[in-house]
Protein backbone atom coordinates (compact mmCIF):
# COMPACT_ATOMS: atom_id res chain seq x y z
CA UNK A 1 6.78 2.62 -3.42
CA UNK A 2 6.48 -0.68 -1.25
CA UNK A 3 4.12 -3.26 -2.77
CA UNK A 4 4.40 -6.71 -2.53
CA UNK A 5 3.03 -9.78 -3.38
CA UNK A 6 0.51 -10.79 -0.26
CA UNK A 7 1.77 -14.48 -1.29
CA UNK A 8 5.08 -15.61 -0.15
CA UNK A 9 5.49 -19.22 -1.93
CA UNK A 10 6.22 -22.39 -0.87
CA UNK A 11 9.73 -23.91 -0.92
CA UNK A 12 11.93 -20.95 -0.81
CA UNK A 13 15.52 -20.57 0.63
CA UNK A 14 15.48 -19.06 4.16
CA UNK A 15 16.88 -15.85 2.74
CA UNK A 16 14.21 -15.72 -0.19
CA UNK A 17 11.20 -16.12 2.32
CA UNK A 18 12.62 -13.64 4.43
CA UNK A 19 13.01 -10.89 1.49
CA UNK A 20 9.33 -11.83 0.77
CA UNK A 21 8.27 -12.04 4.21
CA UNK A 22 9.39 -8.38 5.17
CA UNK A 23 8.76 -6.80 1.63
CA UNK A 24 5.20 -7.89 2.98
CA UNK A 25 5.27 -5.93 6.08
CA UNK A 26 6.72 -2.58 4.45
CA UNK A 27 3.97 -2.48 2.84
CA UNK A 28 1.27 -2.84 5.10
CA UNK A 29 3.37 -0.03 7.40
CA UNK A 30 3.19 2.16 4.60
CA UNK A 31 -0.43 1.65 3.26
CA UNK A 32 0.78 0.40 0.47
CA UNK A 33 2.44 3.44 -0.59
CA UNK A 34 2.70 3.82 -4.41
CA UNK A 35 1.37 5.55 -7.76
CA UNK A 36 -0.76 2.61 -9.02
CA UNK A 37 -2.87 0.86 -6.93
CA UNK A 38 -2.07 -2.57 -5.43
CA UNK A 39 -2.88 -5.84 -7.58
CA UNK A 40 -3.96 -7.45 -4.44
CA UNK A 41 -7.17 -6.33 -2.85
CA UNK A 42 -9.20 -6.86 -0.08
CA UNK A 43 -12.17 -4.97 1.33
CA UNK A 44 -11.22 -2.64 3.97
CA UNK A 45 -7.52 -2.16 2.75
CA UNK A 46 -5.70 1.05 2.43
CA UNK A 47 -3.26 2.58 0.07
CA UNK A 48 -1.50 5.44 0.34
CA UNK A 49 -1.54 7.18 -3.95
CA UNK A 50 1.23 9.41 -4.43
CA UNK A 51 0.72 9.70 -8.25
CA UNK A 52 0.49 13.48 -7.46
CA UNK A 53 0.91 15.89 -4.45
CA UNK A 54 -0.80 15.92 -2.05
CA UNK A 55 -0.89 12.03 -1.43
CA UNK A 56 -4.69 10.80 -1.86
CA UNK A 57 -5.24 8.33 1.15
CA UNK A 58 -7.92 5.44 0.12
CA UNK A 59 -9.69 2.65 1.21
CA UNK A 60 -10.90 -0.21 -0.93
CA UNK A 61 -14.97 -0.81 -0.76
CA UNK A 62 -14.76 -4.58 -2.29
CA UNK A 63 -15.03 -2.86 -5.87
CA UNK A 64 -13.30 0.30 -6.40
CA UNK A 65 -10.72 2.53 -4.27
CA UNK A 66 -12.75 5.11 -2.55
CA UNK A 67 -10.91 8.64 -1.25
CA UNK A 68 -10.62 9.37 2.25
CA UNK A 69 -8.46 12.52 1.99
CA UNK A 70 -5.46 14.28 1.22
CA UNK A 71 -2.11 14.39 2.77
CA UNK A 72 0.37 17.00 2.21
CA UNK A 73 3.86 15.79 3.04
CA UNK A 74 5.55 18.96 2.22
CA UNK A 75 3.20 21.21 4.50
CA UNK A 76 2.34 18.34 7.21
CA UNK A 77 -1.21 18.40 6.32
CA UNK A 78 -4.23 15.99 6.43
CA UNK A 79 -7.46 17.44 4.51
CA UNK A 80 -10.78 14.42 4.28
């Protein structure tokens, strides 16, 4: 799973912004890859639900998570 808090913080160590910083950009490589959804939303963001196999890819509307297919990892497959 890589989630992360969209909010770094002010007045961290060099080190601690740094952890935040690219704990950030895992998880926008990975759509947000995890089996919850995000706490942090926006319209038009993506997350990757691997509660189950296959994966569920999704996109977020503004109000709910809607489905925009399936992704096998196992058999390399992509189903919408």
């Amino acid at each position: 799973m890589s989630q992360a808090d969209i909010n770094i913080g002010a007045n961290q160590s060099g080190l601690a912004y740094r952890t935040a910083d690219n704990n950030g950009k895992k998880a926008l490589l990975n759509h947000h890859k995890g089996a919850t959804e995000p706490s942090y939303k926006e319209a038009g963001m993506i997350w990757l639900d691997d509660t189950a196999t296959p994966w569920i890819l999704k996109i977020y509307d503004g109000g709910a998570f809607i489905s925009l297919g399936e992704i096998n990892a196992t058999a390399d497959t992509f189903v919408p």
